[in-house]
Protein backbone atom coordinates (compact mmCIF):
# COMPACT_ATOMS: atom_id res chain seq x y z
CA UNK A 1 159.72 104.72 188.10
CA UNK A 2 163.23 102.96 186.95
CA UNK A 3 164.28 103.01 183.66
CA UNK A 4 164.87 99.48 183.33
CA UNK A 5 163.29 97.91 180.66
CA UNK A 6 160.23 95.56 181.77
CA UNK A 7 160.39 91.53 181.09
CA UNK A 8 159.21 90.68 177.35
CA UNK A 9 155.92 88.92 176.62
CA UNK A 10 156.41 86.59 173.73
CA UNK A 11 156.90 87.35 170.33
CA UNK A 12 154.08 86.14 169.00
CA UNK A 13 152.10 88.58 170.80
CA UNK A 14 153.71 91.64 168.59
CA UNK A 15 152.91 89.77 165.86
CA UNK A 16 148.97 89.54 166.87
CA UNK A 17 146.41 91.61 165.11
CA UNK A 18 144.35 94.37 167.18
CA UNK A 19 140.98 93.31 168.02
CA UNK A 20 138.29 95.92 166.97
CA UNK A 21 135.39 96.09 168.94
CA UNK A 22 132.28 97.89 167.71
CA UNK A 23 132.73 101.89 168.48
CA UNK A 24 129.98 103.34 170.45
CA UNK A 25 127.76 106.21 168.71
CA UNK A 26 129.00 110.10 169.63
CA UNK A 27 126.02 111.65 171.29
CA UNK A 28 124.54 114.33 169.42
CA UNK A 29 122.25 117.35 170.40
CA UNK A 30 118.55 117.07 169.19
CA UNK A 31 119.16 113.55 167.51
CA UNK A 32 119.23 109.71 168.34
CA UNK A 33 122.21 108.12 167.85
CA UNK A 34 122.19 103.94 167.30
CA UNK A 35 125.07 101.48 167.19
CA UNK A 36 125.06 99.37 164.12
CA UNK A 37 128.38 98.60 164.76
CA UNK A 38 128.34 95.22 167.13
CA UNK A 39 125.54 93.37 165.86
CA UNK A 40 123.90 93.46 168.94
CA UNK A 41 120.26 92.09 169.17
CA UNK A 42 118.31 95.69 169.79
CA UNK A 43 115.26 94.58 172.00
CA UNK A 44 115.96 95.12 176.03
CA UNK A 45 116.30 92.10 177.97
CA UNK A 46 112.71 90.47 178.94
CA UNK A 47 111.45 91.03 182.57
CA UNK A 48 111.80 86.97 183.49
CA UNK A 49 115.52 87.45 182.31
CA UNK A 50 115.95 90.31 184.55
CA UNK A 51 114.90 89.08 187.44
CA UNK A 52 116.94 85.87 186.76
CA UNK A 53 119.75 88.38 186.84
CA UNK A 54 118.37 90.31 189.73
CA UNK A 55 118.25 87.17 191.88
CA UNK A 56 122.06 85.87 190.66
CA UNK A 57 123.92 89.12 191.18
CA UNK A 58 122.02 89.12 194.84
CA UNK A 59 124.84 86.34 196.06
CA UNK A 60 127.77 88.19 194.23
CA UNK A 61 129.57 87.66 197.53
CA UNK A 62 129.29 84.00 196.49
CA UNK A 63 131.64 82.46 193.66
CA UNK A 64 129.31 80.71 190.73
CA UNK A 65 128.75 77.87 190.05
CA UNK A 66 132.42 75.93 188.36
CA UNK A 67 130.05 73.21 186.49
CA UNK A 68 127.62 75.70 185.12
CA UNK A 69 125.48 72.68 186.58
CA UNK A 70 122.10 74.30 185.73
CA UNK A 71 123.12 75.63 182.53
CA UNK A 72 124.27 72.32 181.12
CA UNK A 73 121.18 70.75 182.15
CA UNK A 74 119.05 73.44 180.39
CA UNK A 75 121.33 72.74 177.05
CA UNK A 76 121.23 69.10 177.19
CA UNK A 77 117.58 69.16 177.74
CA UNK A 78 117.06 71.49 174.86
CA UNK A 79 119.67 70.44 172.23
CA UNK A 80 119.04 66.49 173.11
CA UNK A 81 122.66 66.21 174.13
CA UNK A 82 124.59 64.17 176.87
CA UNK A 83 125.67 67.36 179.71
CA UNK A 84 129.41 65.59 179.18
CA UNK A 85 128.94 66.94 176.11
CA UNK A 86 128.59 70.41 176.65
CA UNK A 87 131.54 73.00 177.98
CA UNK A 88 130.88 76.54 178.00
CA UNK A 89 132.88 79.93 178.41
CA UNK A 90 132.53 83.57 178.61
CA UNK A 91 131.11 83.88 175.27
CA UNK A 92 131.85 81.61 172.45
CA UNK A 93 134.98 82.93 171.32
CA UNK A 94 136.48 82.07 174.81
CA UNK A 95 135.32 78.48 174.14
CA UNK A 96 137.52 79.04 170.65
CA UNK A 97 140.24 80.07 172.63
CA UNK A 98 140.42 77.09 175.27
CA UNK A 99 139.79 74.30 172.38
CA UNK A 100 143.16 75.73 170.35
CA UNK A 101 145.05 75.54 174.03
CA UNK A 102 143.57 71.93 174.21
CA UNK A 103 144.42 71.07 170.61
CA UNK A 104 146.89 73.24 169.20
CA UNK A 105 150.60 72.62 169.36
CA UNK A 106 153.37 75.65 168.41
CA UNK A 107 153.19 75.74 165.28
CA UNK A 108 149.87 73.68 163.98
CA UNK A 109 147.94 75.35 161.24
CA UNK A 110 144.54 76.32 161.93
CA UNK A 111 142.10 77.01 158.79
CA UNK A 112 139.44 80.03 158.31
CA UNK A 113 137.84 81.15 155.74
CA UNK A 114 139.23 84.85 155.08
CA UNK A 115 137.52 87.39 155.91
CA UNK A 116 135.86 86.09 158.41
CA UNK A 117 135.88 86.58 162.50
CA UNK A 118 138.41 88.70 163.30
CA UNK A 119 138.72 87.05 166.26
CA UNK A 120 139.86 84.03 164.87
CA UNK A 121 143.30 84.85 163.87
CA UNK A 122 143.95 86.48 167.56
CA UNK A 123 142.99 83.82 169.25
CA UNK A 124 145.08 81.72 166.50
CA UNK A 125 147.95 83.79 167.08
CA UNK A 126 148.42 83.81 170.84
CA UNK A 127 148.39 80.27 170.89
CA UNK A 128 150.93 80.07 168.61
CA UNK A 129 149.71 78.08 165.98
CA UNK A 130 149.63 79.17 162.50
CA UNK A 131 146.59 80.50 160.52
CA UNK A 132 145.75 79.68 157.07
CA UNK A 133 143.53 81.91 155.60
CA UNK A 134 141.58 81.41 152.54
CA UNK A 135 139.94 83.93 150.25
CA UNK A 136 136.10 83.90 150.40
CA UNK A 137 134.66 83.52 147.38
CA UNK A 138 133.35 86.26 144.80
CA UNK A 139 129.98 86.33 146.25
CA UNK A 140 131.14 86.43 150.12
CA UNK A 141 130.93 82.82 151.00
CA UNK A 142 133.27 80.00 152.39
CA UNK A 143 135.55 78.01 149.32
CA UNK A 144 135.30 74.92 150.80
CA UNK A 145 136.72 72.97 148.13
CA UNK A 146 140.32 75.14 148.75
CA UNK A 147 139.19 75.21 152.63
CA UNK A 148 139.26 71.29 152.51
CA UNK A 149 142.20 70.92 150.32
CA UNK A 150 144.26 72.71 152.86
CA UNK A 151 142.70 70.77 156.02
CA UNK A 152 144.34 67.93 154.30
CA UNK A 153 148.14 69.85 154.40
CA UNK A 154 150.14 68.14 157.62
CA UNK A 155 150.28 69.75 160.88
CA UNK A 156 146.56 71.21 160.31
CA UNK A 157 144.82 70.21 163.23
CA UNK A 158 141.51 72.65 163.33
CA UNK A 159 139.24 74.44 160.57
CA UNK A 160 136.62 76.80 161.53
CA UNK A 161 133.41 77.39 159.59
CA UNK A 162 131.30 80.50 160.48
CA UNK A 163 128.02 80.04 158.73
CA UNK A 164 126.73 82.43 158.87
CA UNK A 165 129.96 83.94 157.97
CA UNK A 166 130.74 87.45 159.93
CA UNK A 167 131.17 89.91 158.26
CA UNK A 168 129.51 88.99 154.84
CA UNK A 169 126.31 87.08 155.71
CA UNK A 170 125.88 83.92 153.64
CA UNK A 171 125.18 80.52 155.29
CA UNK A 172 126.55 77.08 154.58
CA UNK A 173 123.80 74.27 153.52
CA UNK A 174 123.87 70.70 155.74
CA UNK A 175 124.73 68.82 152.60
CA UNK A 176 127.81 71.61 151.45
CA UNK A 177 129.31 70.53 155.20
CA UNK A 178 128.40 66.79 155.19
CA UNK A 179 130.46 66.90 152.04
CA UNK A 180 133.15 68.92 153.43
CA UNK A 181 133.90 66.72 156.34
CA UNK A 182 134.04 63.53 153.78
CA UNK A 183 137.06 65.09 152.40
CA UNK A 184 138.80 66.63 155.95
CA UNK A 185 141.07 64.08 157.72
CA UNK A 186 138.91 62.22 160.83
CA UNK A 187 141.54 63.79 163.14
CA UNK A 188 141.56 67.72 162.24
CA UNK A 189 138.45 69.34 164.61
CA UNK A 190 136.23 70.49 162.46
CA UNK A 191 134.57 74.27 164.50
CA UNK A 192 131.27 74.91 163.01
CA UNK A 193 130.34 78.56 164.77
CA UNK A 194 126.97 79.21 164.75
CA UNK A 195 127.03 82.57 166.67
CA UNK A 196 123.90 83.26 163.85
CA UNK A 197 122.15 80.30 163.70
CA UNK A 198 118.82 81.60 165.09
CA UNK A 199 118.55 83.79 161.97
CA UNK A 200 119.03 81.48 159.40
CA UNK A 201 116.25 81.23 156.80
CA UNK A 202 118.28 79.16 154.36
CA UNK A 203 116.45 75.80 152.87
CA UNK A 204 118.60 72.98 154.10
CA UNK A 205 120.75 75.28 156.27
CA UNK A 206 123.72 73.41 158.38
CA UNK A 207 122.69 72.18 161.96
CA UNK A 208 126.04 71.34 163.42
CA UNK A 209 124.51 69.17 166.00
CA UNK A 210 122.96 67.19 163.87
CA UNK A 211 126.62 66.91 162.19
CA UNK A 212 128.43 66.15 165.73
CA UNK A 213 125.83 62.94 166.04
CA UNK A 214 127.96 60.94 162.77
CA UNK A 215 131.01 63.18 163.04
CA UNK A 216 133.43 62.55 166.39
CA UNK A 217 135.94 65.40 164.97
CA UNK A 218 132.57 68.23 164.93
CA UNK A 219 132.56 70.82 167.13
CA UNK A 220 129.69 73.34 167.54
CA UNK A 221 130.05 76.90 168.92
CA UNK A 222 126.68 78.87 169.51
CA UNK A 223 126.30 81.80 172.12
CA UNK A 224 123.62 83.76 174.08
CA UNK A 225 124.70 87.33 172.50
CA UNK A 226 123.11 87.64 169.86
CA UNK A 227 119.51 85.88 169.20
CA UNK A 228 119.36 85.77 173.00
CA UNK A 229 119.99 89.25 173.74
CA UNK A 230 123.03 88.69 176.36
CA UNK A 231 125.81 90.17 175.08
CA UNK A 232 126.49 91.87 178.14
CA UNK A 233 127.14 89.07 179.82
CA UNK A 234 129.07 86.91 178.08
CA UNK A 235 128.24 83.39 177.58
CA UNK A 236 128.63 80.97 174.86
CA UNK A 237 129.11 77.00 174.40
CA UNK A 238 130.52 74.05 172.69
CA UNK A 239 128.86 71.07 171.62
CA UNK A 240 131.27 68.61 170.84
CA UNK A 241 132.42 64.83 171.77
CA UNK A 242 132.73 64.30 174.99
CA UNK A 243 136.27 63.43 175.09
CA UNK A 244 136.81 66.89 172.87
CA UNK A 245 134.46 68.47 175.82
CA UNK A 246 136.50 67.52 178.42
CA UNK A 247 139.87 68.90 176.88
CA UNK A 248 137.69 72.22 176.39
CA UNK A 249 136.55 72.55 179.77
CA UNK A 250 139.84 71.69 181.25
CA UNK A 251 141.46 75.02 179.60
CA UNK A 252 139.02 76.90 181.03
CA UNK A 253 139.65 79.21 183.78
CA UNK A 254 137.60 78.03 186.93
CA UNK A 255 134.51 80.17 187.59
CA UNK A 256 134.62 81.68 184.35
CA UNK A 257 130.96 82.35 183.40
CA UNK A 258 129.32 84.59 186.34
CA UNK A 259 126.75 83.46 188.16
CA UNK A 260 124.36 85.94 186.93
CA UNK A 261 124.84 85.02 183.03
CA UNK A 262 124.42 81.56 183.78
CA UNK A 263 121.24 82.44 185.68
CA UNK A 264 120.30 84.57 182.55
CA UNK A 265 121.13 81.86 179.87
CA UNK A 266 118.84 79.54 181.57
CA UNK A 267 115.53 81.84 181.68
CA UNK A 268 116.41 82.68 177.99
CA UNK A 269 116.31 79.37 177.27
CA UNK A 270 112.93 79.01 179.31
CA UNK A 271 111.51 82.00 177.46
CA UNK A 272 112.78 80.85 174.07
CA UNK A 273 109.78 81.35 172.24
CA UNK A 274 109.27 85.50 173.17
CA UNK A 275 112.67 85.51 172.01
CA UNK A 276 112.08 84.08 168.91
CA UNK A 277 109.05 86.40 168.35
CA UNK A 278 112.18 89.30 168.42
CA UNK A 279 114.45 87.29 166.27
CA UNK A 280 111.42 87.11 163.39
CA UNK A 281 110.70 90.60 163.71
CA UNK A 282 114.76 91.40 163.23
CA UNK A 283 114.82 89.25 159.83
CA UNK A 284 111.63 90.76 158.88
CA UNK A 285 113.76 94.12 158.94
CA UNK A 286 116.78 92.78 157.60
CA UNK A 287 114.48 91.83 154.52
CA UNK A 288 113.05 94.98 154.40
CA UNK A 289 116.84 96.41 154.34
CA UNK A 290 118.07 93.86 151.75
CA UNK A 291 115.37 95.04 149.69
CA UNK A 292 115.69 98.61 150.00
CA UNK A 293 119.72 98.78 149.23
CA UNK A 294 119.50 96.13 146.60
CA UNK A 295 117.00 98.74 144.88
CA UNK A 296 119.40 101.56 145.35
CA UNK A 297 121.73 99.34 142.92
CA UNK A 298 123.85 97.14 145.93
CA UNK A 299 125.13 93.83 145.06
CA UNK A 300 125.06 92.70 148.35
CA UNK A 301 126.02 88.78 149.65
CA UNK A 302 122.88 87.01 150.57
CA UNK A 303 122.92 87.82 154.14
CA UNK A 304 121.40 84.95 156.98
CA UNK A 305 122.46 87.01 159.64
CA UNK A 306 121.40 90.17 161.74
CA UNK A 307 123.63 92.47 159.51
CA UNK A 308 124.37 93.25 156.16
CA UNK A 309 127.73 94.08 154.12
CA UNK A 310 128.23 96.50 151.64
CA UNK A 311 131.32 96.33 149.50
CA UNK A 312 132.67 99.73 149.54
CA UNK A 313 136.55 99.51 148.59
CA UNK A 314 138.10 102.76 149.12
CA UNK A 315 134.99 104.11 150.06
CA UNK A 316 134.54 102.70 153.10
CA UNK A 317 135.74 105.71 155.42
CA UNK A 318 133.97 108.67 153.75
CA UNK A 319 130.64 105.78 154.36
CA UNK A 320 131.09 105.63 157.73
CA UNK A 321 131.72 109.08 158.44
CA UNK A 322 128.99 110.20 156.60
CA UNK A 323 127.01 107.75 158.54
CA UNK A 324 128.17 109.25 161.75
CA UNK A 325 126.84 112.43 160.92
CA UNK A 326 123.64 110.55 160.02
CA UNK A 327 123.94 109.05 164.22
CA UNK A 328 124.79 105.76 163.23
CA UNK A 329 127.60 103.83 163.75
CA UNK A 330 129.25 101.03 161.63
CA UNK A 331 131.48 98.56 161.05
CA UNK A 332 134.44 99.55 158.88
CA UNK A 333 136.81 96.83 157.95
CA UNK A 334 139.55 99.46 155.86
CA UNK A 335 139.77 99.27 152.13
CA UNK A 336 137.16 96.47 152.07
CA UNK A 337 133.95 97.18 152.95
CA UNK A 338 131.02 98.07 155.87
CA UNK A 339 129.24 95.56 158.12
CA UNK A 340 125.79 96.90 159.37
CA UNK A 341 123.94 95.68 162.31
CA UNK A 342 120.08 95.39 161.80
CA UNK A 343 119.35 97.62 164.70
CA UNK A 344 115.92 100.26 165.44
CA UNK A 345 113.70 100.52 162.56
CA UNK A 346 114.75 104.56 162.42
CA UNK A 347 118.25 103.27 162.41
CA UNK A 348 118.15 101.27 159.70
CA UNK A 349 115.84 103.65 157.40
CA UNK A 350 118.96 106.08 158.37
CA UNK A 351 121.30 103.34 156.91
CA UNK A 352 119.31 103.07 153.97
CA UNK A 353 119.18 106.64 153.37
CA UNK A 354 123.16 107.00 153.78
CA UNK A 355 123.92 104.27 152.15
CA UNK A 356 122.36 105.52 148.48
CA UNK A 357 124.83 108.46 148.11
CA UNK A 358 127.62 105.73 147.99
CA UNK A 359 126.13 102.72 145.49
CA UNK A 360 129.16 101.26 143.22
C-alpha cells in the first residue's frame, strides 16, 4: 500500500460524536447473561410474523418493493391517514436523517432537548446543521418553555421532541405540546418521536397524529423496534404533511426497507393485539421495577417507557461493571447516569438486586 495520504471526508465528520450502540452481554459459565442495554422488546417474534418473514426473504433474489406499497396501506388504514402521507425508512432514525437532508441547510440550527437520543446530534452533525441543545429539566423531562424560546432564534428550522424521552423516561402531555407549537414559528418542523408510544400510561399523553391533523409543520416518527418486536429489521415511519412526506421520501435511498421487514411490519400490524398483550405485560414489570428501586431509596424520573434511569454521577462505571458480573448489561452514559432496559423477569430482579449496593 502507498503512503499517500487518502482524500479527506469533510470536516464536519471529525467533529461528529461516536454513536454507542448497546454492548452485547459476555457469556458466562453456569449463568444467563441478558442485555438491558438496547431496550429491545424481550418476547421472540410471533409465529404469523415469522412466516411473513419466511415467505419475504424466499424472493431475496428479487429487489423490494421502492413504495413500501403494502406497508403504507397497512399504516394508512390503521392510523386513519392519507398513504401520501406516510414515508418510511430503515428504522426511524433513518427517516430523521432524510427529513434534515430535505430541510436542513449548512448551517440551520436544529433543537433537542439534552440528553436525549444520541442519535440526534449525529445525524444533526453530518448534515451540517447546527444543534442546540437544551438542558432537561431537574426531574428528567423536556423545558419546553427554553425549547420554544430557542425555536423562535433565526435560522432554526427543526425541533425534535422525544416523549418519551430516551434515556430518562418521562412523557410529554397533548396539551404541554398543543401549547408548545402555539409559541414555535408555523415554518420550523416540529419532530415529535414516538419510538415509545405503545408504552405510555400517562393521562392525556401526546398523540402526535392527532397534532399533525391542525398542525401542517408536525411531524411524527414511530418505529416497529420496539413495541413491535423488529428491531432486527429495521423499519420505522413518518407521519407528516404530505408535501413534508414527499421531501422525506425523496432523500431516501431507493429500496431502502427490505422486503422481508416490510413483510414483517405488516403482520405486526395484523397481529397488533398479541402484541399488545406483550407490551402490558412489559409495563406491568417496569412497575414492578419502579417500585422495587424507588424502595431501595432511587429518585428515579417517572419513566413511560420500556427502561428506567438511574442517576449515578461518578458512579456510573463501578454500576455497570458490577452489573456485568451480575450477567447483565447496561447502558452507561459516563459521568451521568445508567439506562436499563426492562428485559426477562430474572434480569430485572438481577437489576434490582445490583442496583441497591449503589442508592445515592
Amino acid at each position: 500500500m502507498t503512503d499517500a495520504p487518502a482524500p479527506r471526508p469533510r470536516a464536519t465528520l471529525g467533529a461528529l460524536p461516536a454513536y454507542a450502540a448497546g454492548k452485547p452481554p459476555t457469556p458466562r459459565p453456569g449463568m444467563t447473561t441478558y442485555k438491558l442495554s438496547s431496550n429491545e422488546n424481550p418476547f421472540p417474534p410471533l409465529p404469523g410474523i415469522e412466516e411473513a418473514v419466511a415467505r419475504a426473504a424466499a424472493r431475496m433474489n428479487r429487489y423490494p418493493d421502492a413504495g413500501s406499497t403494502a406497508l403504507y396501506a397497512a399504516l394508512a388504514a390503521r392510523l386513519g391517514v392519507a398513504t401520501e402521507q406516510l414515508a418510511a425508512g430503515t428504522g426511524s432514525v433513518a427517516v430523521l436523517y432524510h427529513l434534515l437532508q430535505a430541510f436542513c441547510d449548512p448551517g440551520d440550527r436544529v433543537v433537542t432537548a439534552w440528553r436525549s437520543f444520541e442519535a440526534y446530534p449525529i445525524a444533526i452533525g453530518i448534515n451540517a446543521a447546527e444543534p442546540v441543545q437544551v438542558p432537561l429539566t431537574a426531574d428528567g423531562r423536556h423545558d419546553l418553555d427554553a425549547m420554544a424560546a430557542a425555536a423562535a432564534e433565526p435560522r432554526t428550522k427543526v425541533v425534535v421532541l422525544c416523549t418519551p424521552n430516551n434515556p430518562t423516561g418521562p412523557a410529554l402531555t397533548h396539551g404541554e405540546v398543543e401549547d408548545f407549537l402555539a409559541r414555535v414559528p408555523g415554518e420550523v418542523l416540529v419532530v415529535v418521536d414516538e419510538a415509545y408510544r405503545e408504552f405510555v400510561r400517562l393521562e392525556g399523553a401526546v398523540d402526535g397524529v392527532a397534532l399533525l391533523a391542525e398542525h401542517p409543520n408536525v411531524v411524527v416518527m414511530r418505529t416497529f423496534a420496539k413495541a413491535y418486536g423488529l428491531a432486527g429489521l429495521r423499519v420505522g415511519y413518518a407521519v407528516a404533511h404530505p408535501d413534508v412526506a414527499a421531501a422525506i421520501r425523496a432523500c431516501a435511498l431507493p429500496f431502502g426497507v427490505s422486503a422481508p421487514a416490510q413483510a414483517a411490519a405488516v403482520a405486526a400490524l395484523e397481529h397488533e393485539a398479541e402484541l399488545m398483550e406483550r407490551v402490558e405485560a412489559i409495563v406491568t414489570e417496569r412497575e414492578r421495577v419502579v417500585e422495587a428501586l424507588t424502595a431501595q431509596g432511587w429518585d428515579l424520573p417517572e419513566t413511560h417507557a420500556n427502561f428506567v434511569w438511574l442517576a449515578t454521577g461518578e458512579r456510573t462505571a463501578d454500576l455497570v461493571t458490577a452489573a456485568e458480573e451480575a450477567g447483565i448489561v447496561l447502558r452507561p452514559f459516563a459521568g451521568e447516569g445508567v439506562r436499563a432496559s426492562i428485559g426477562e423477569r430474572e434480569a430485572n430482579d438481577r437489576l434490582v438486586e445490583v442496583a441497591a449496593k449503589f442508592v445515592p
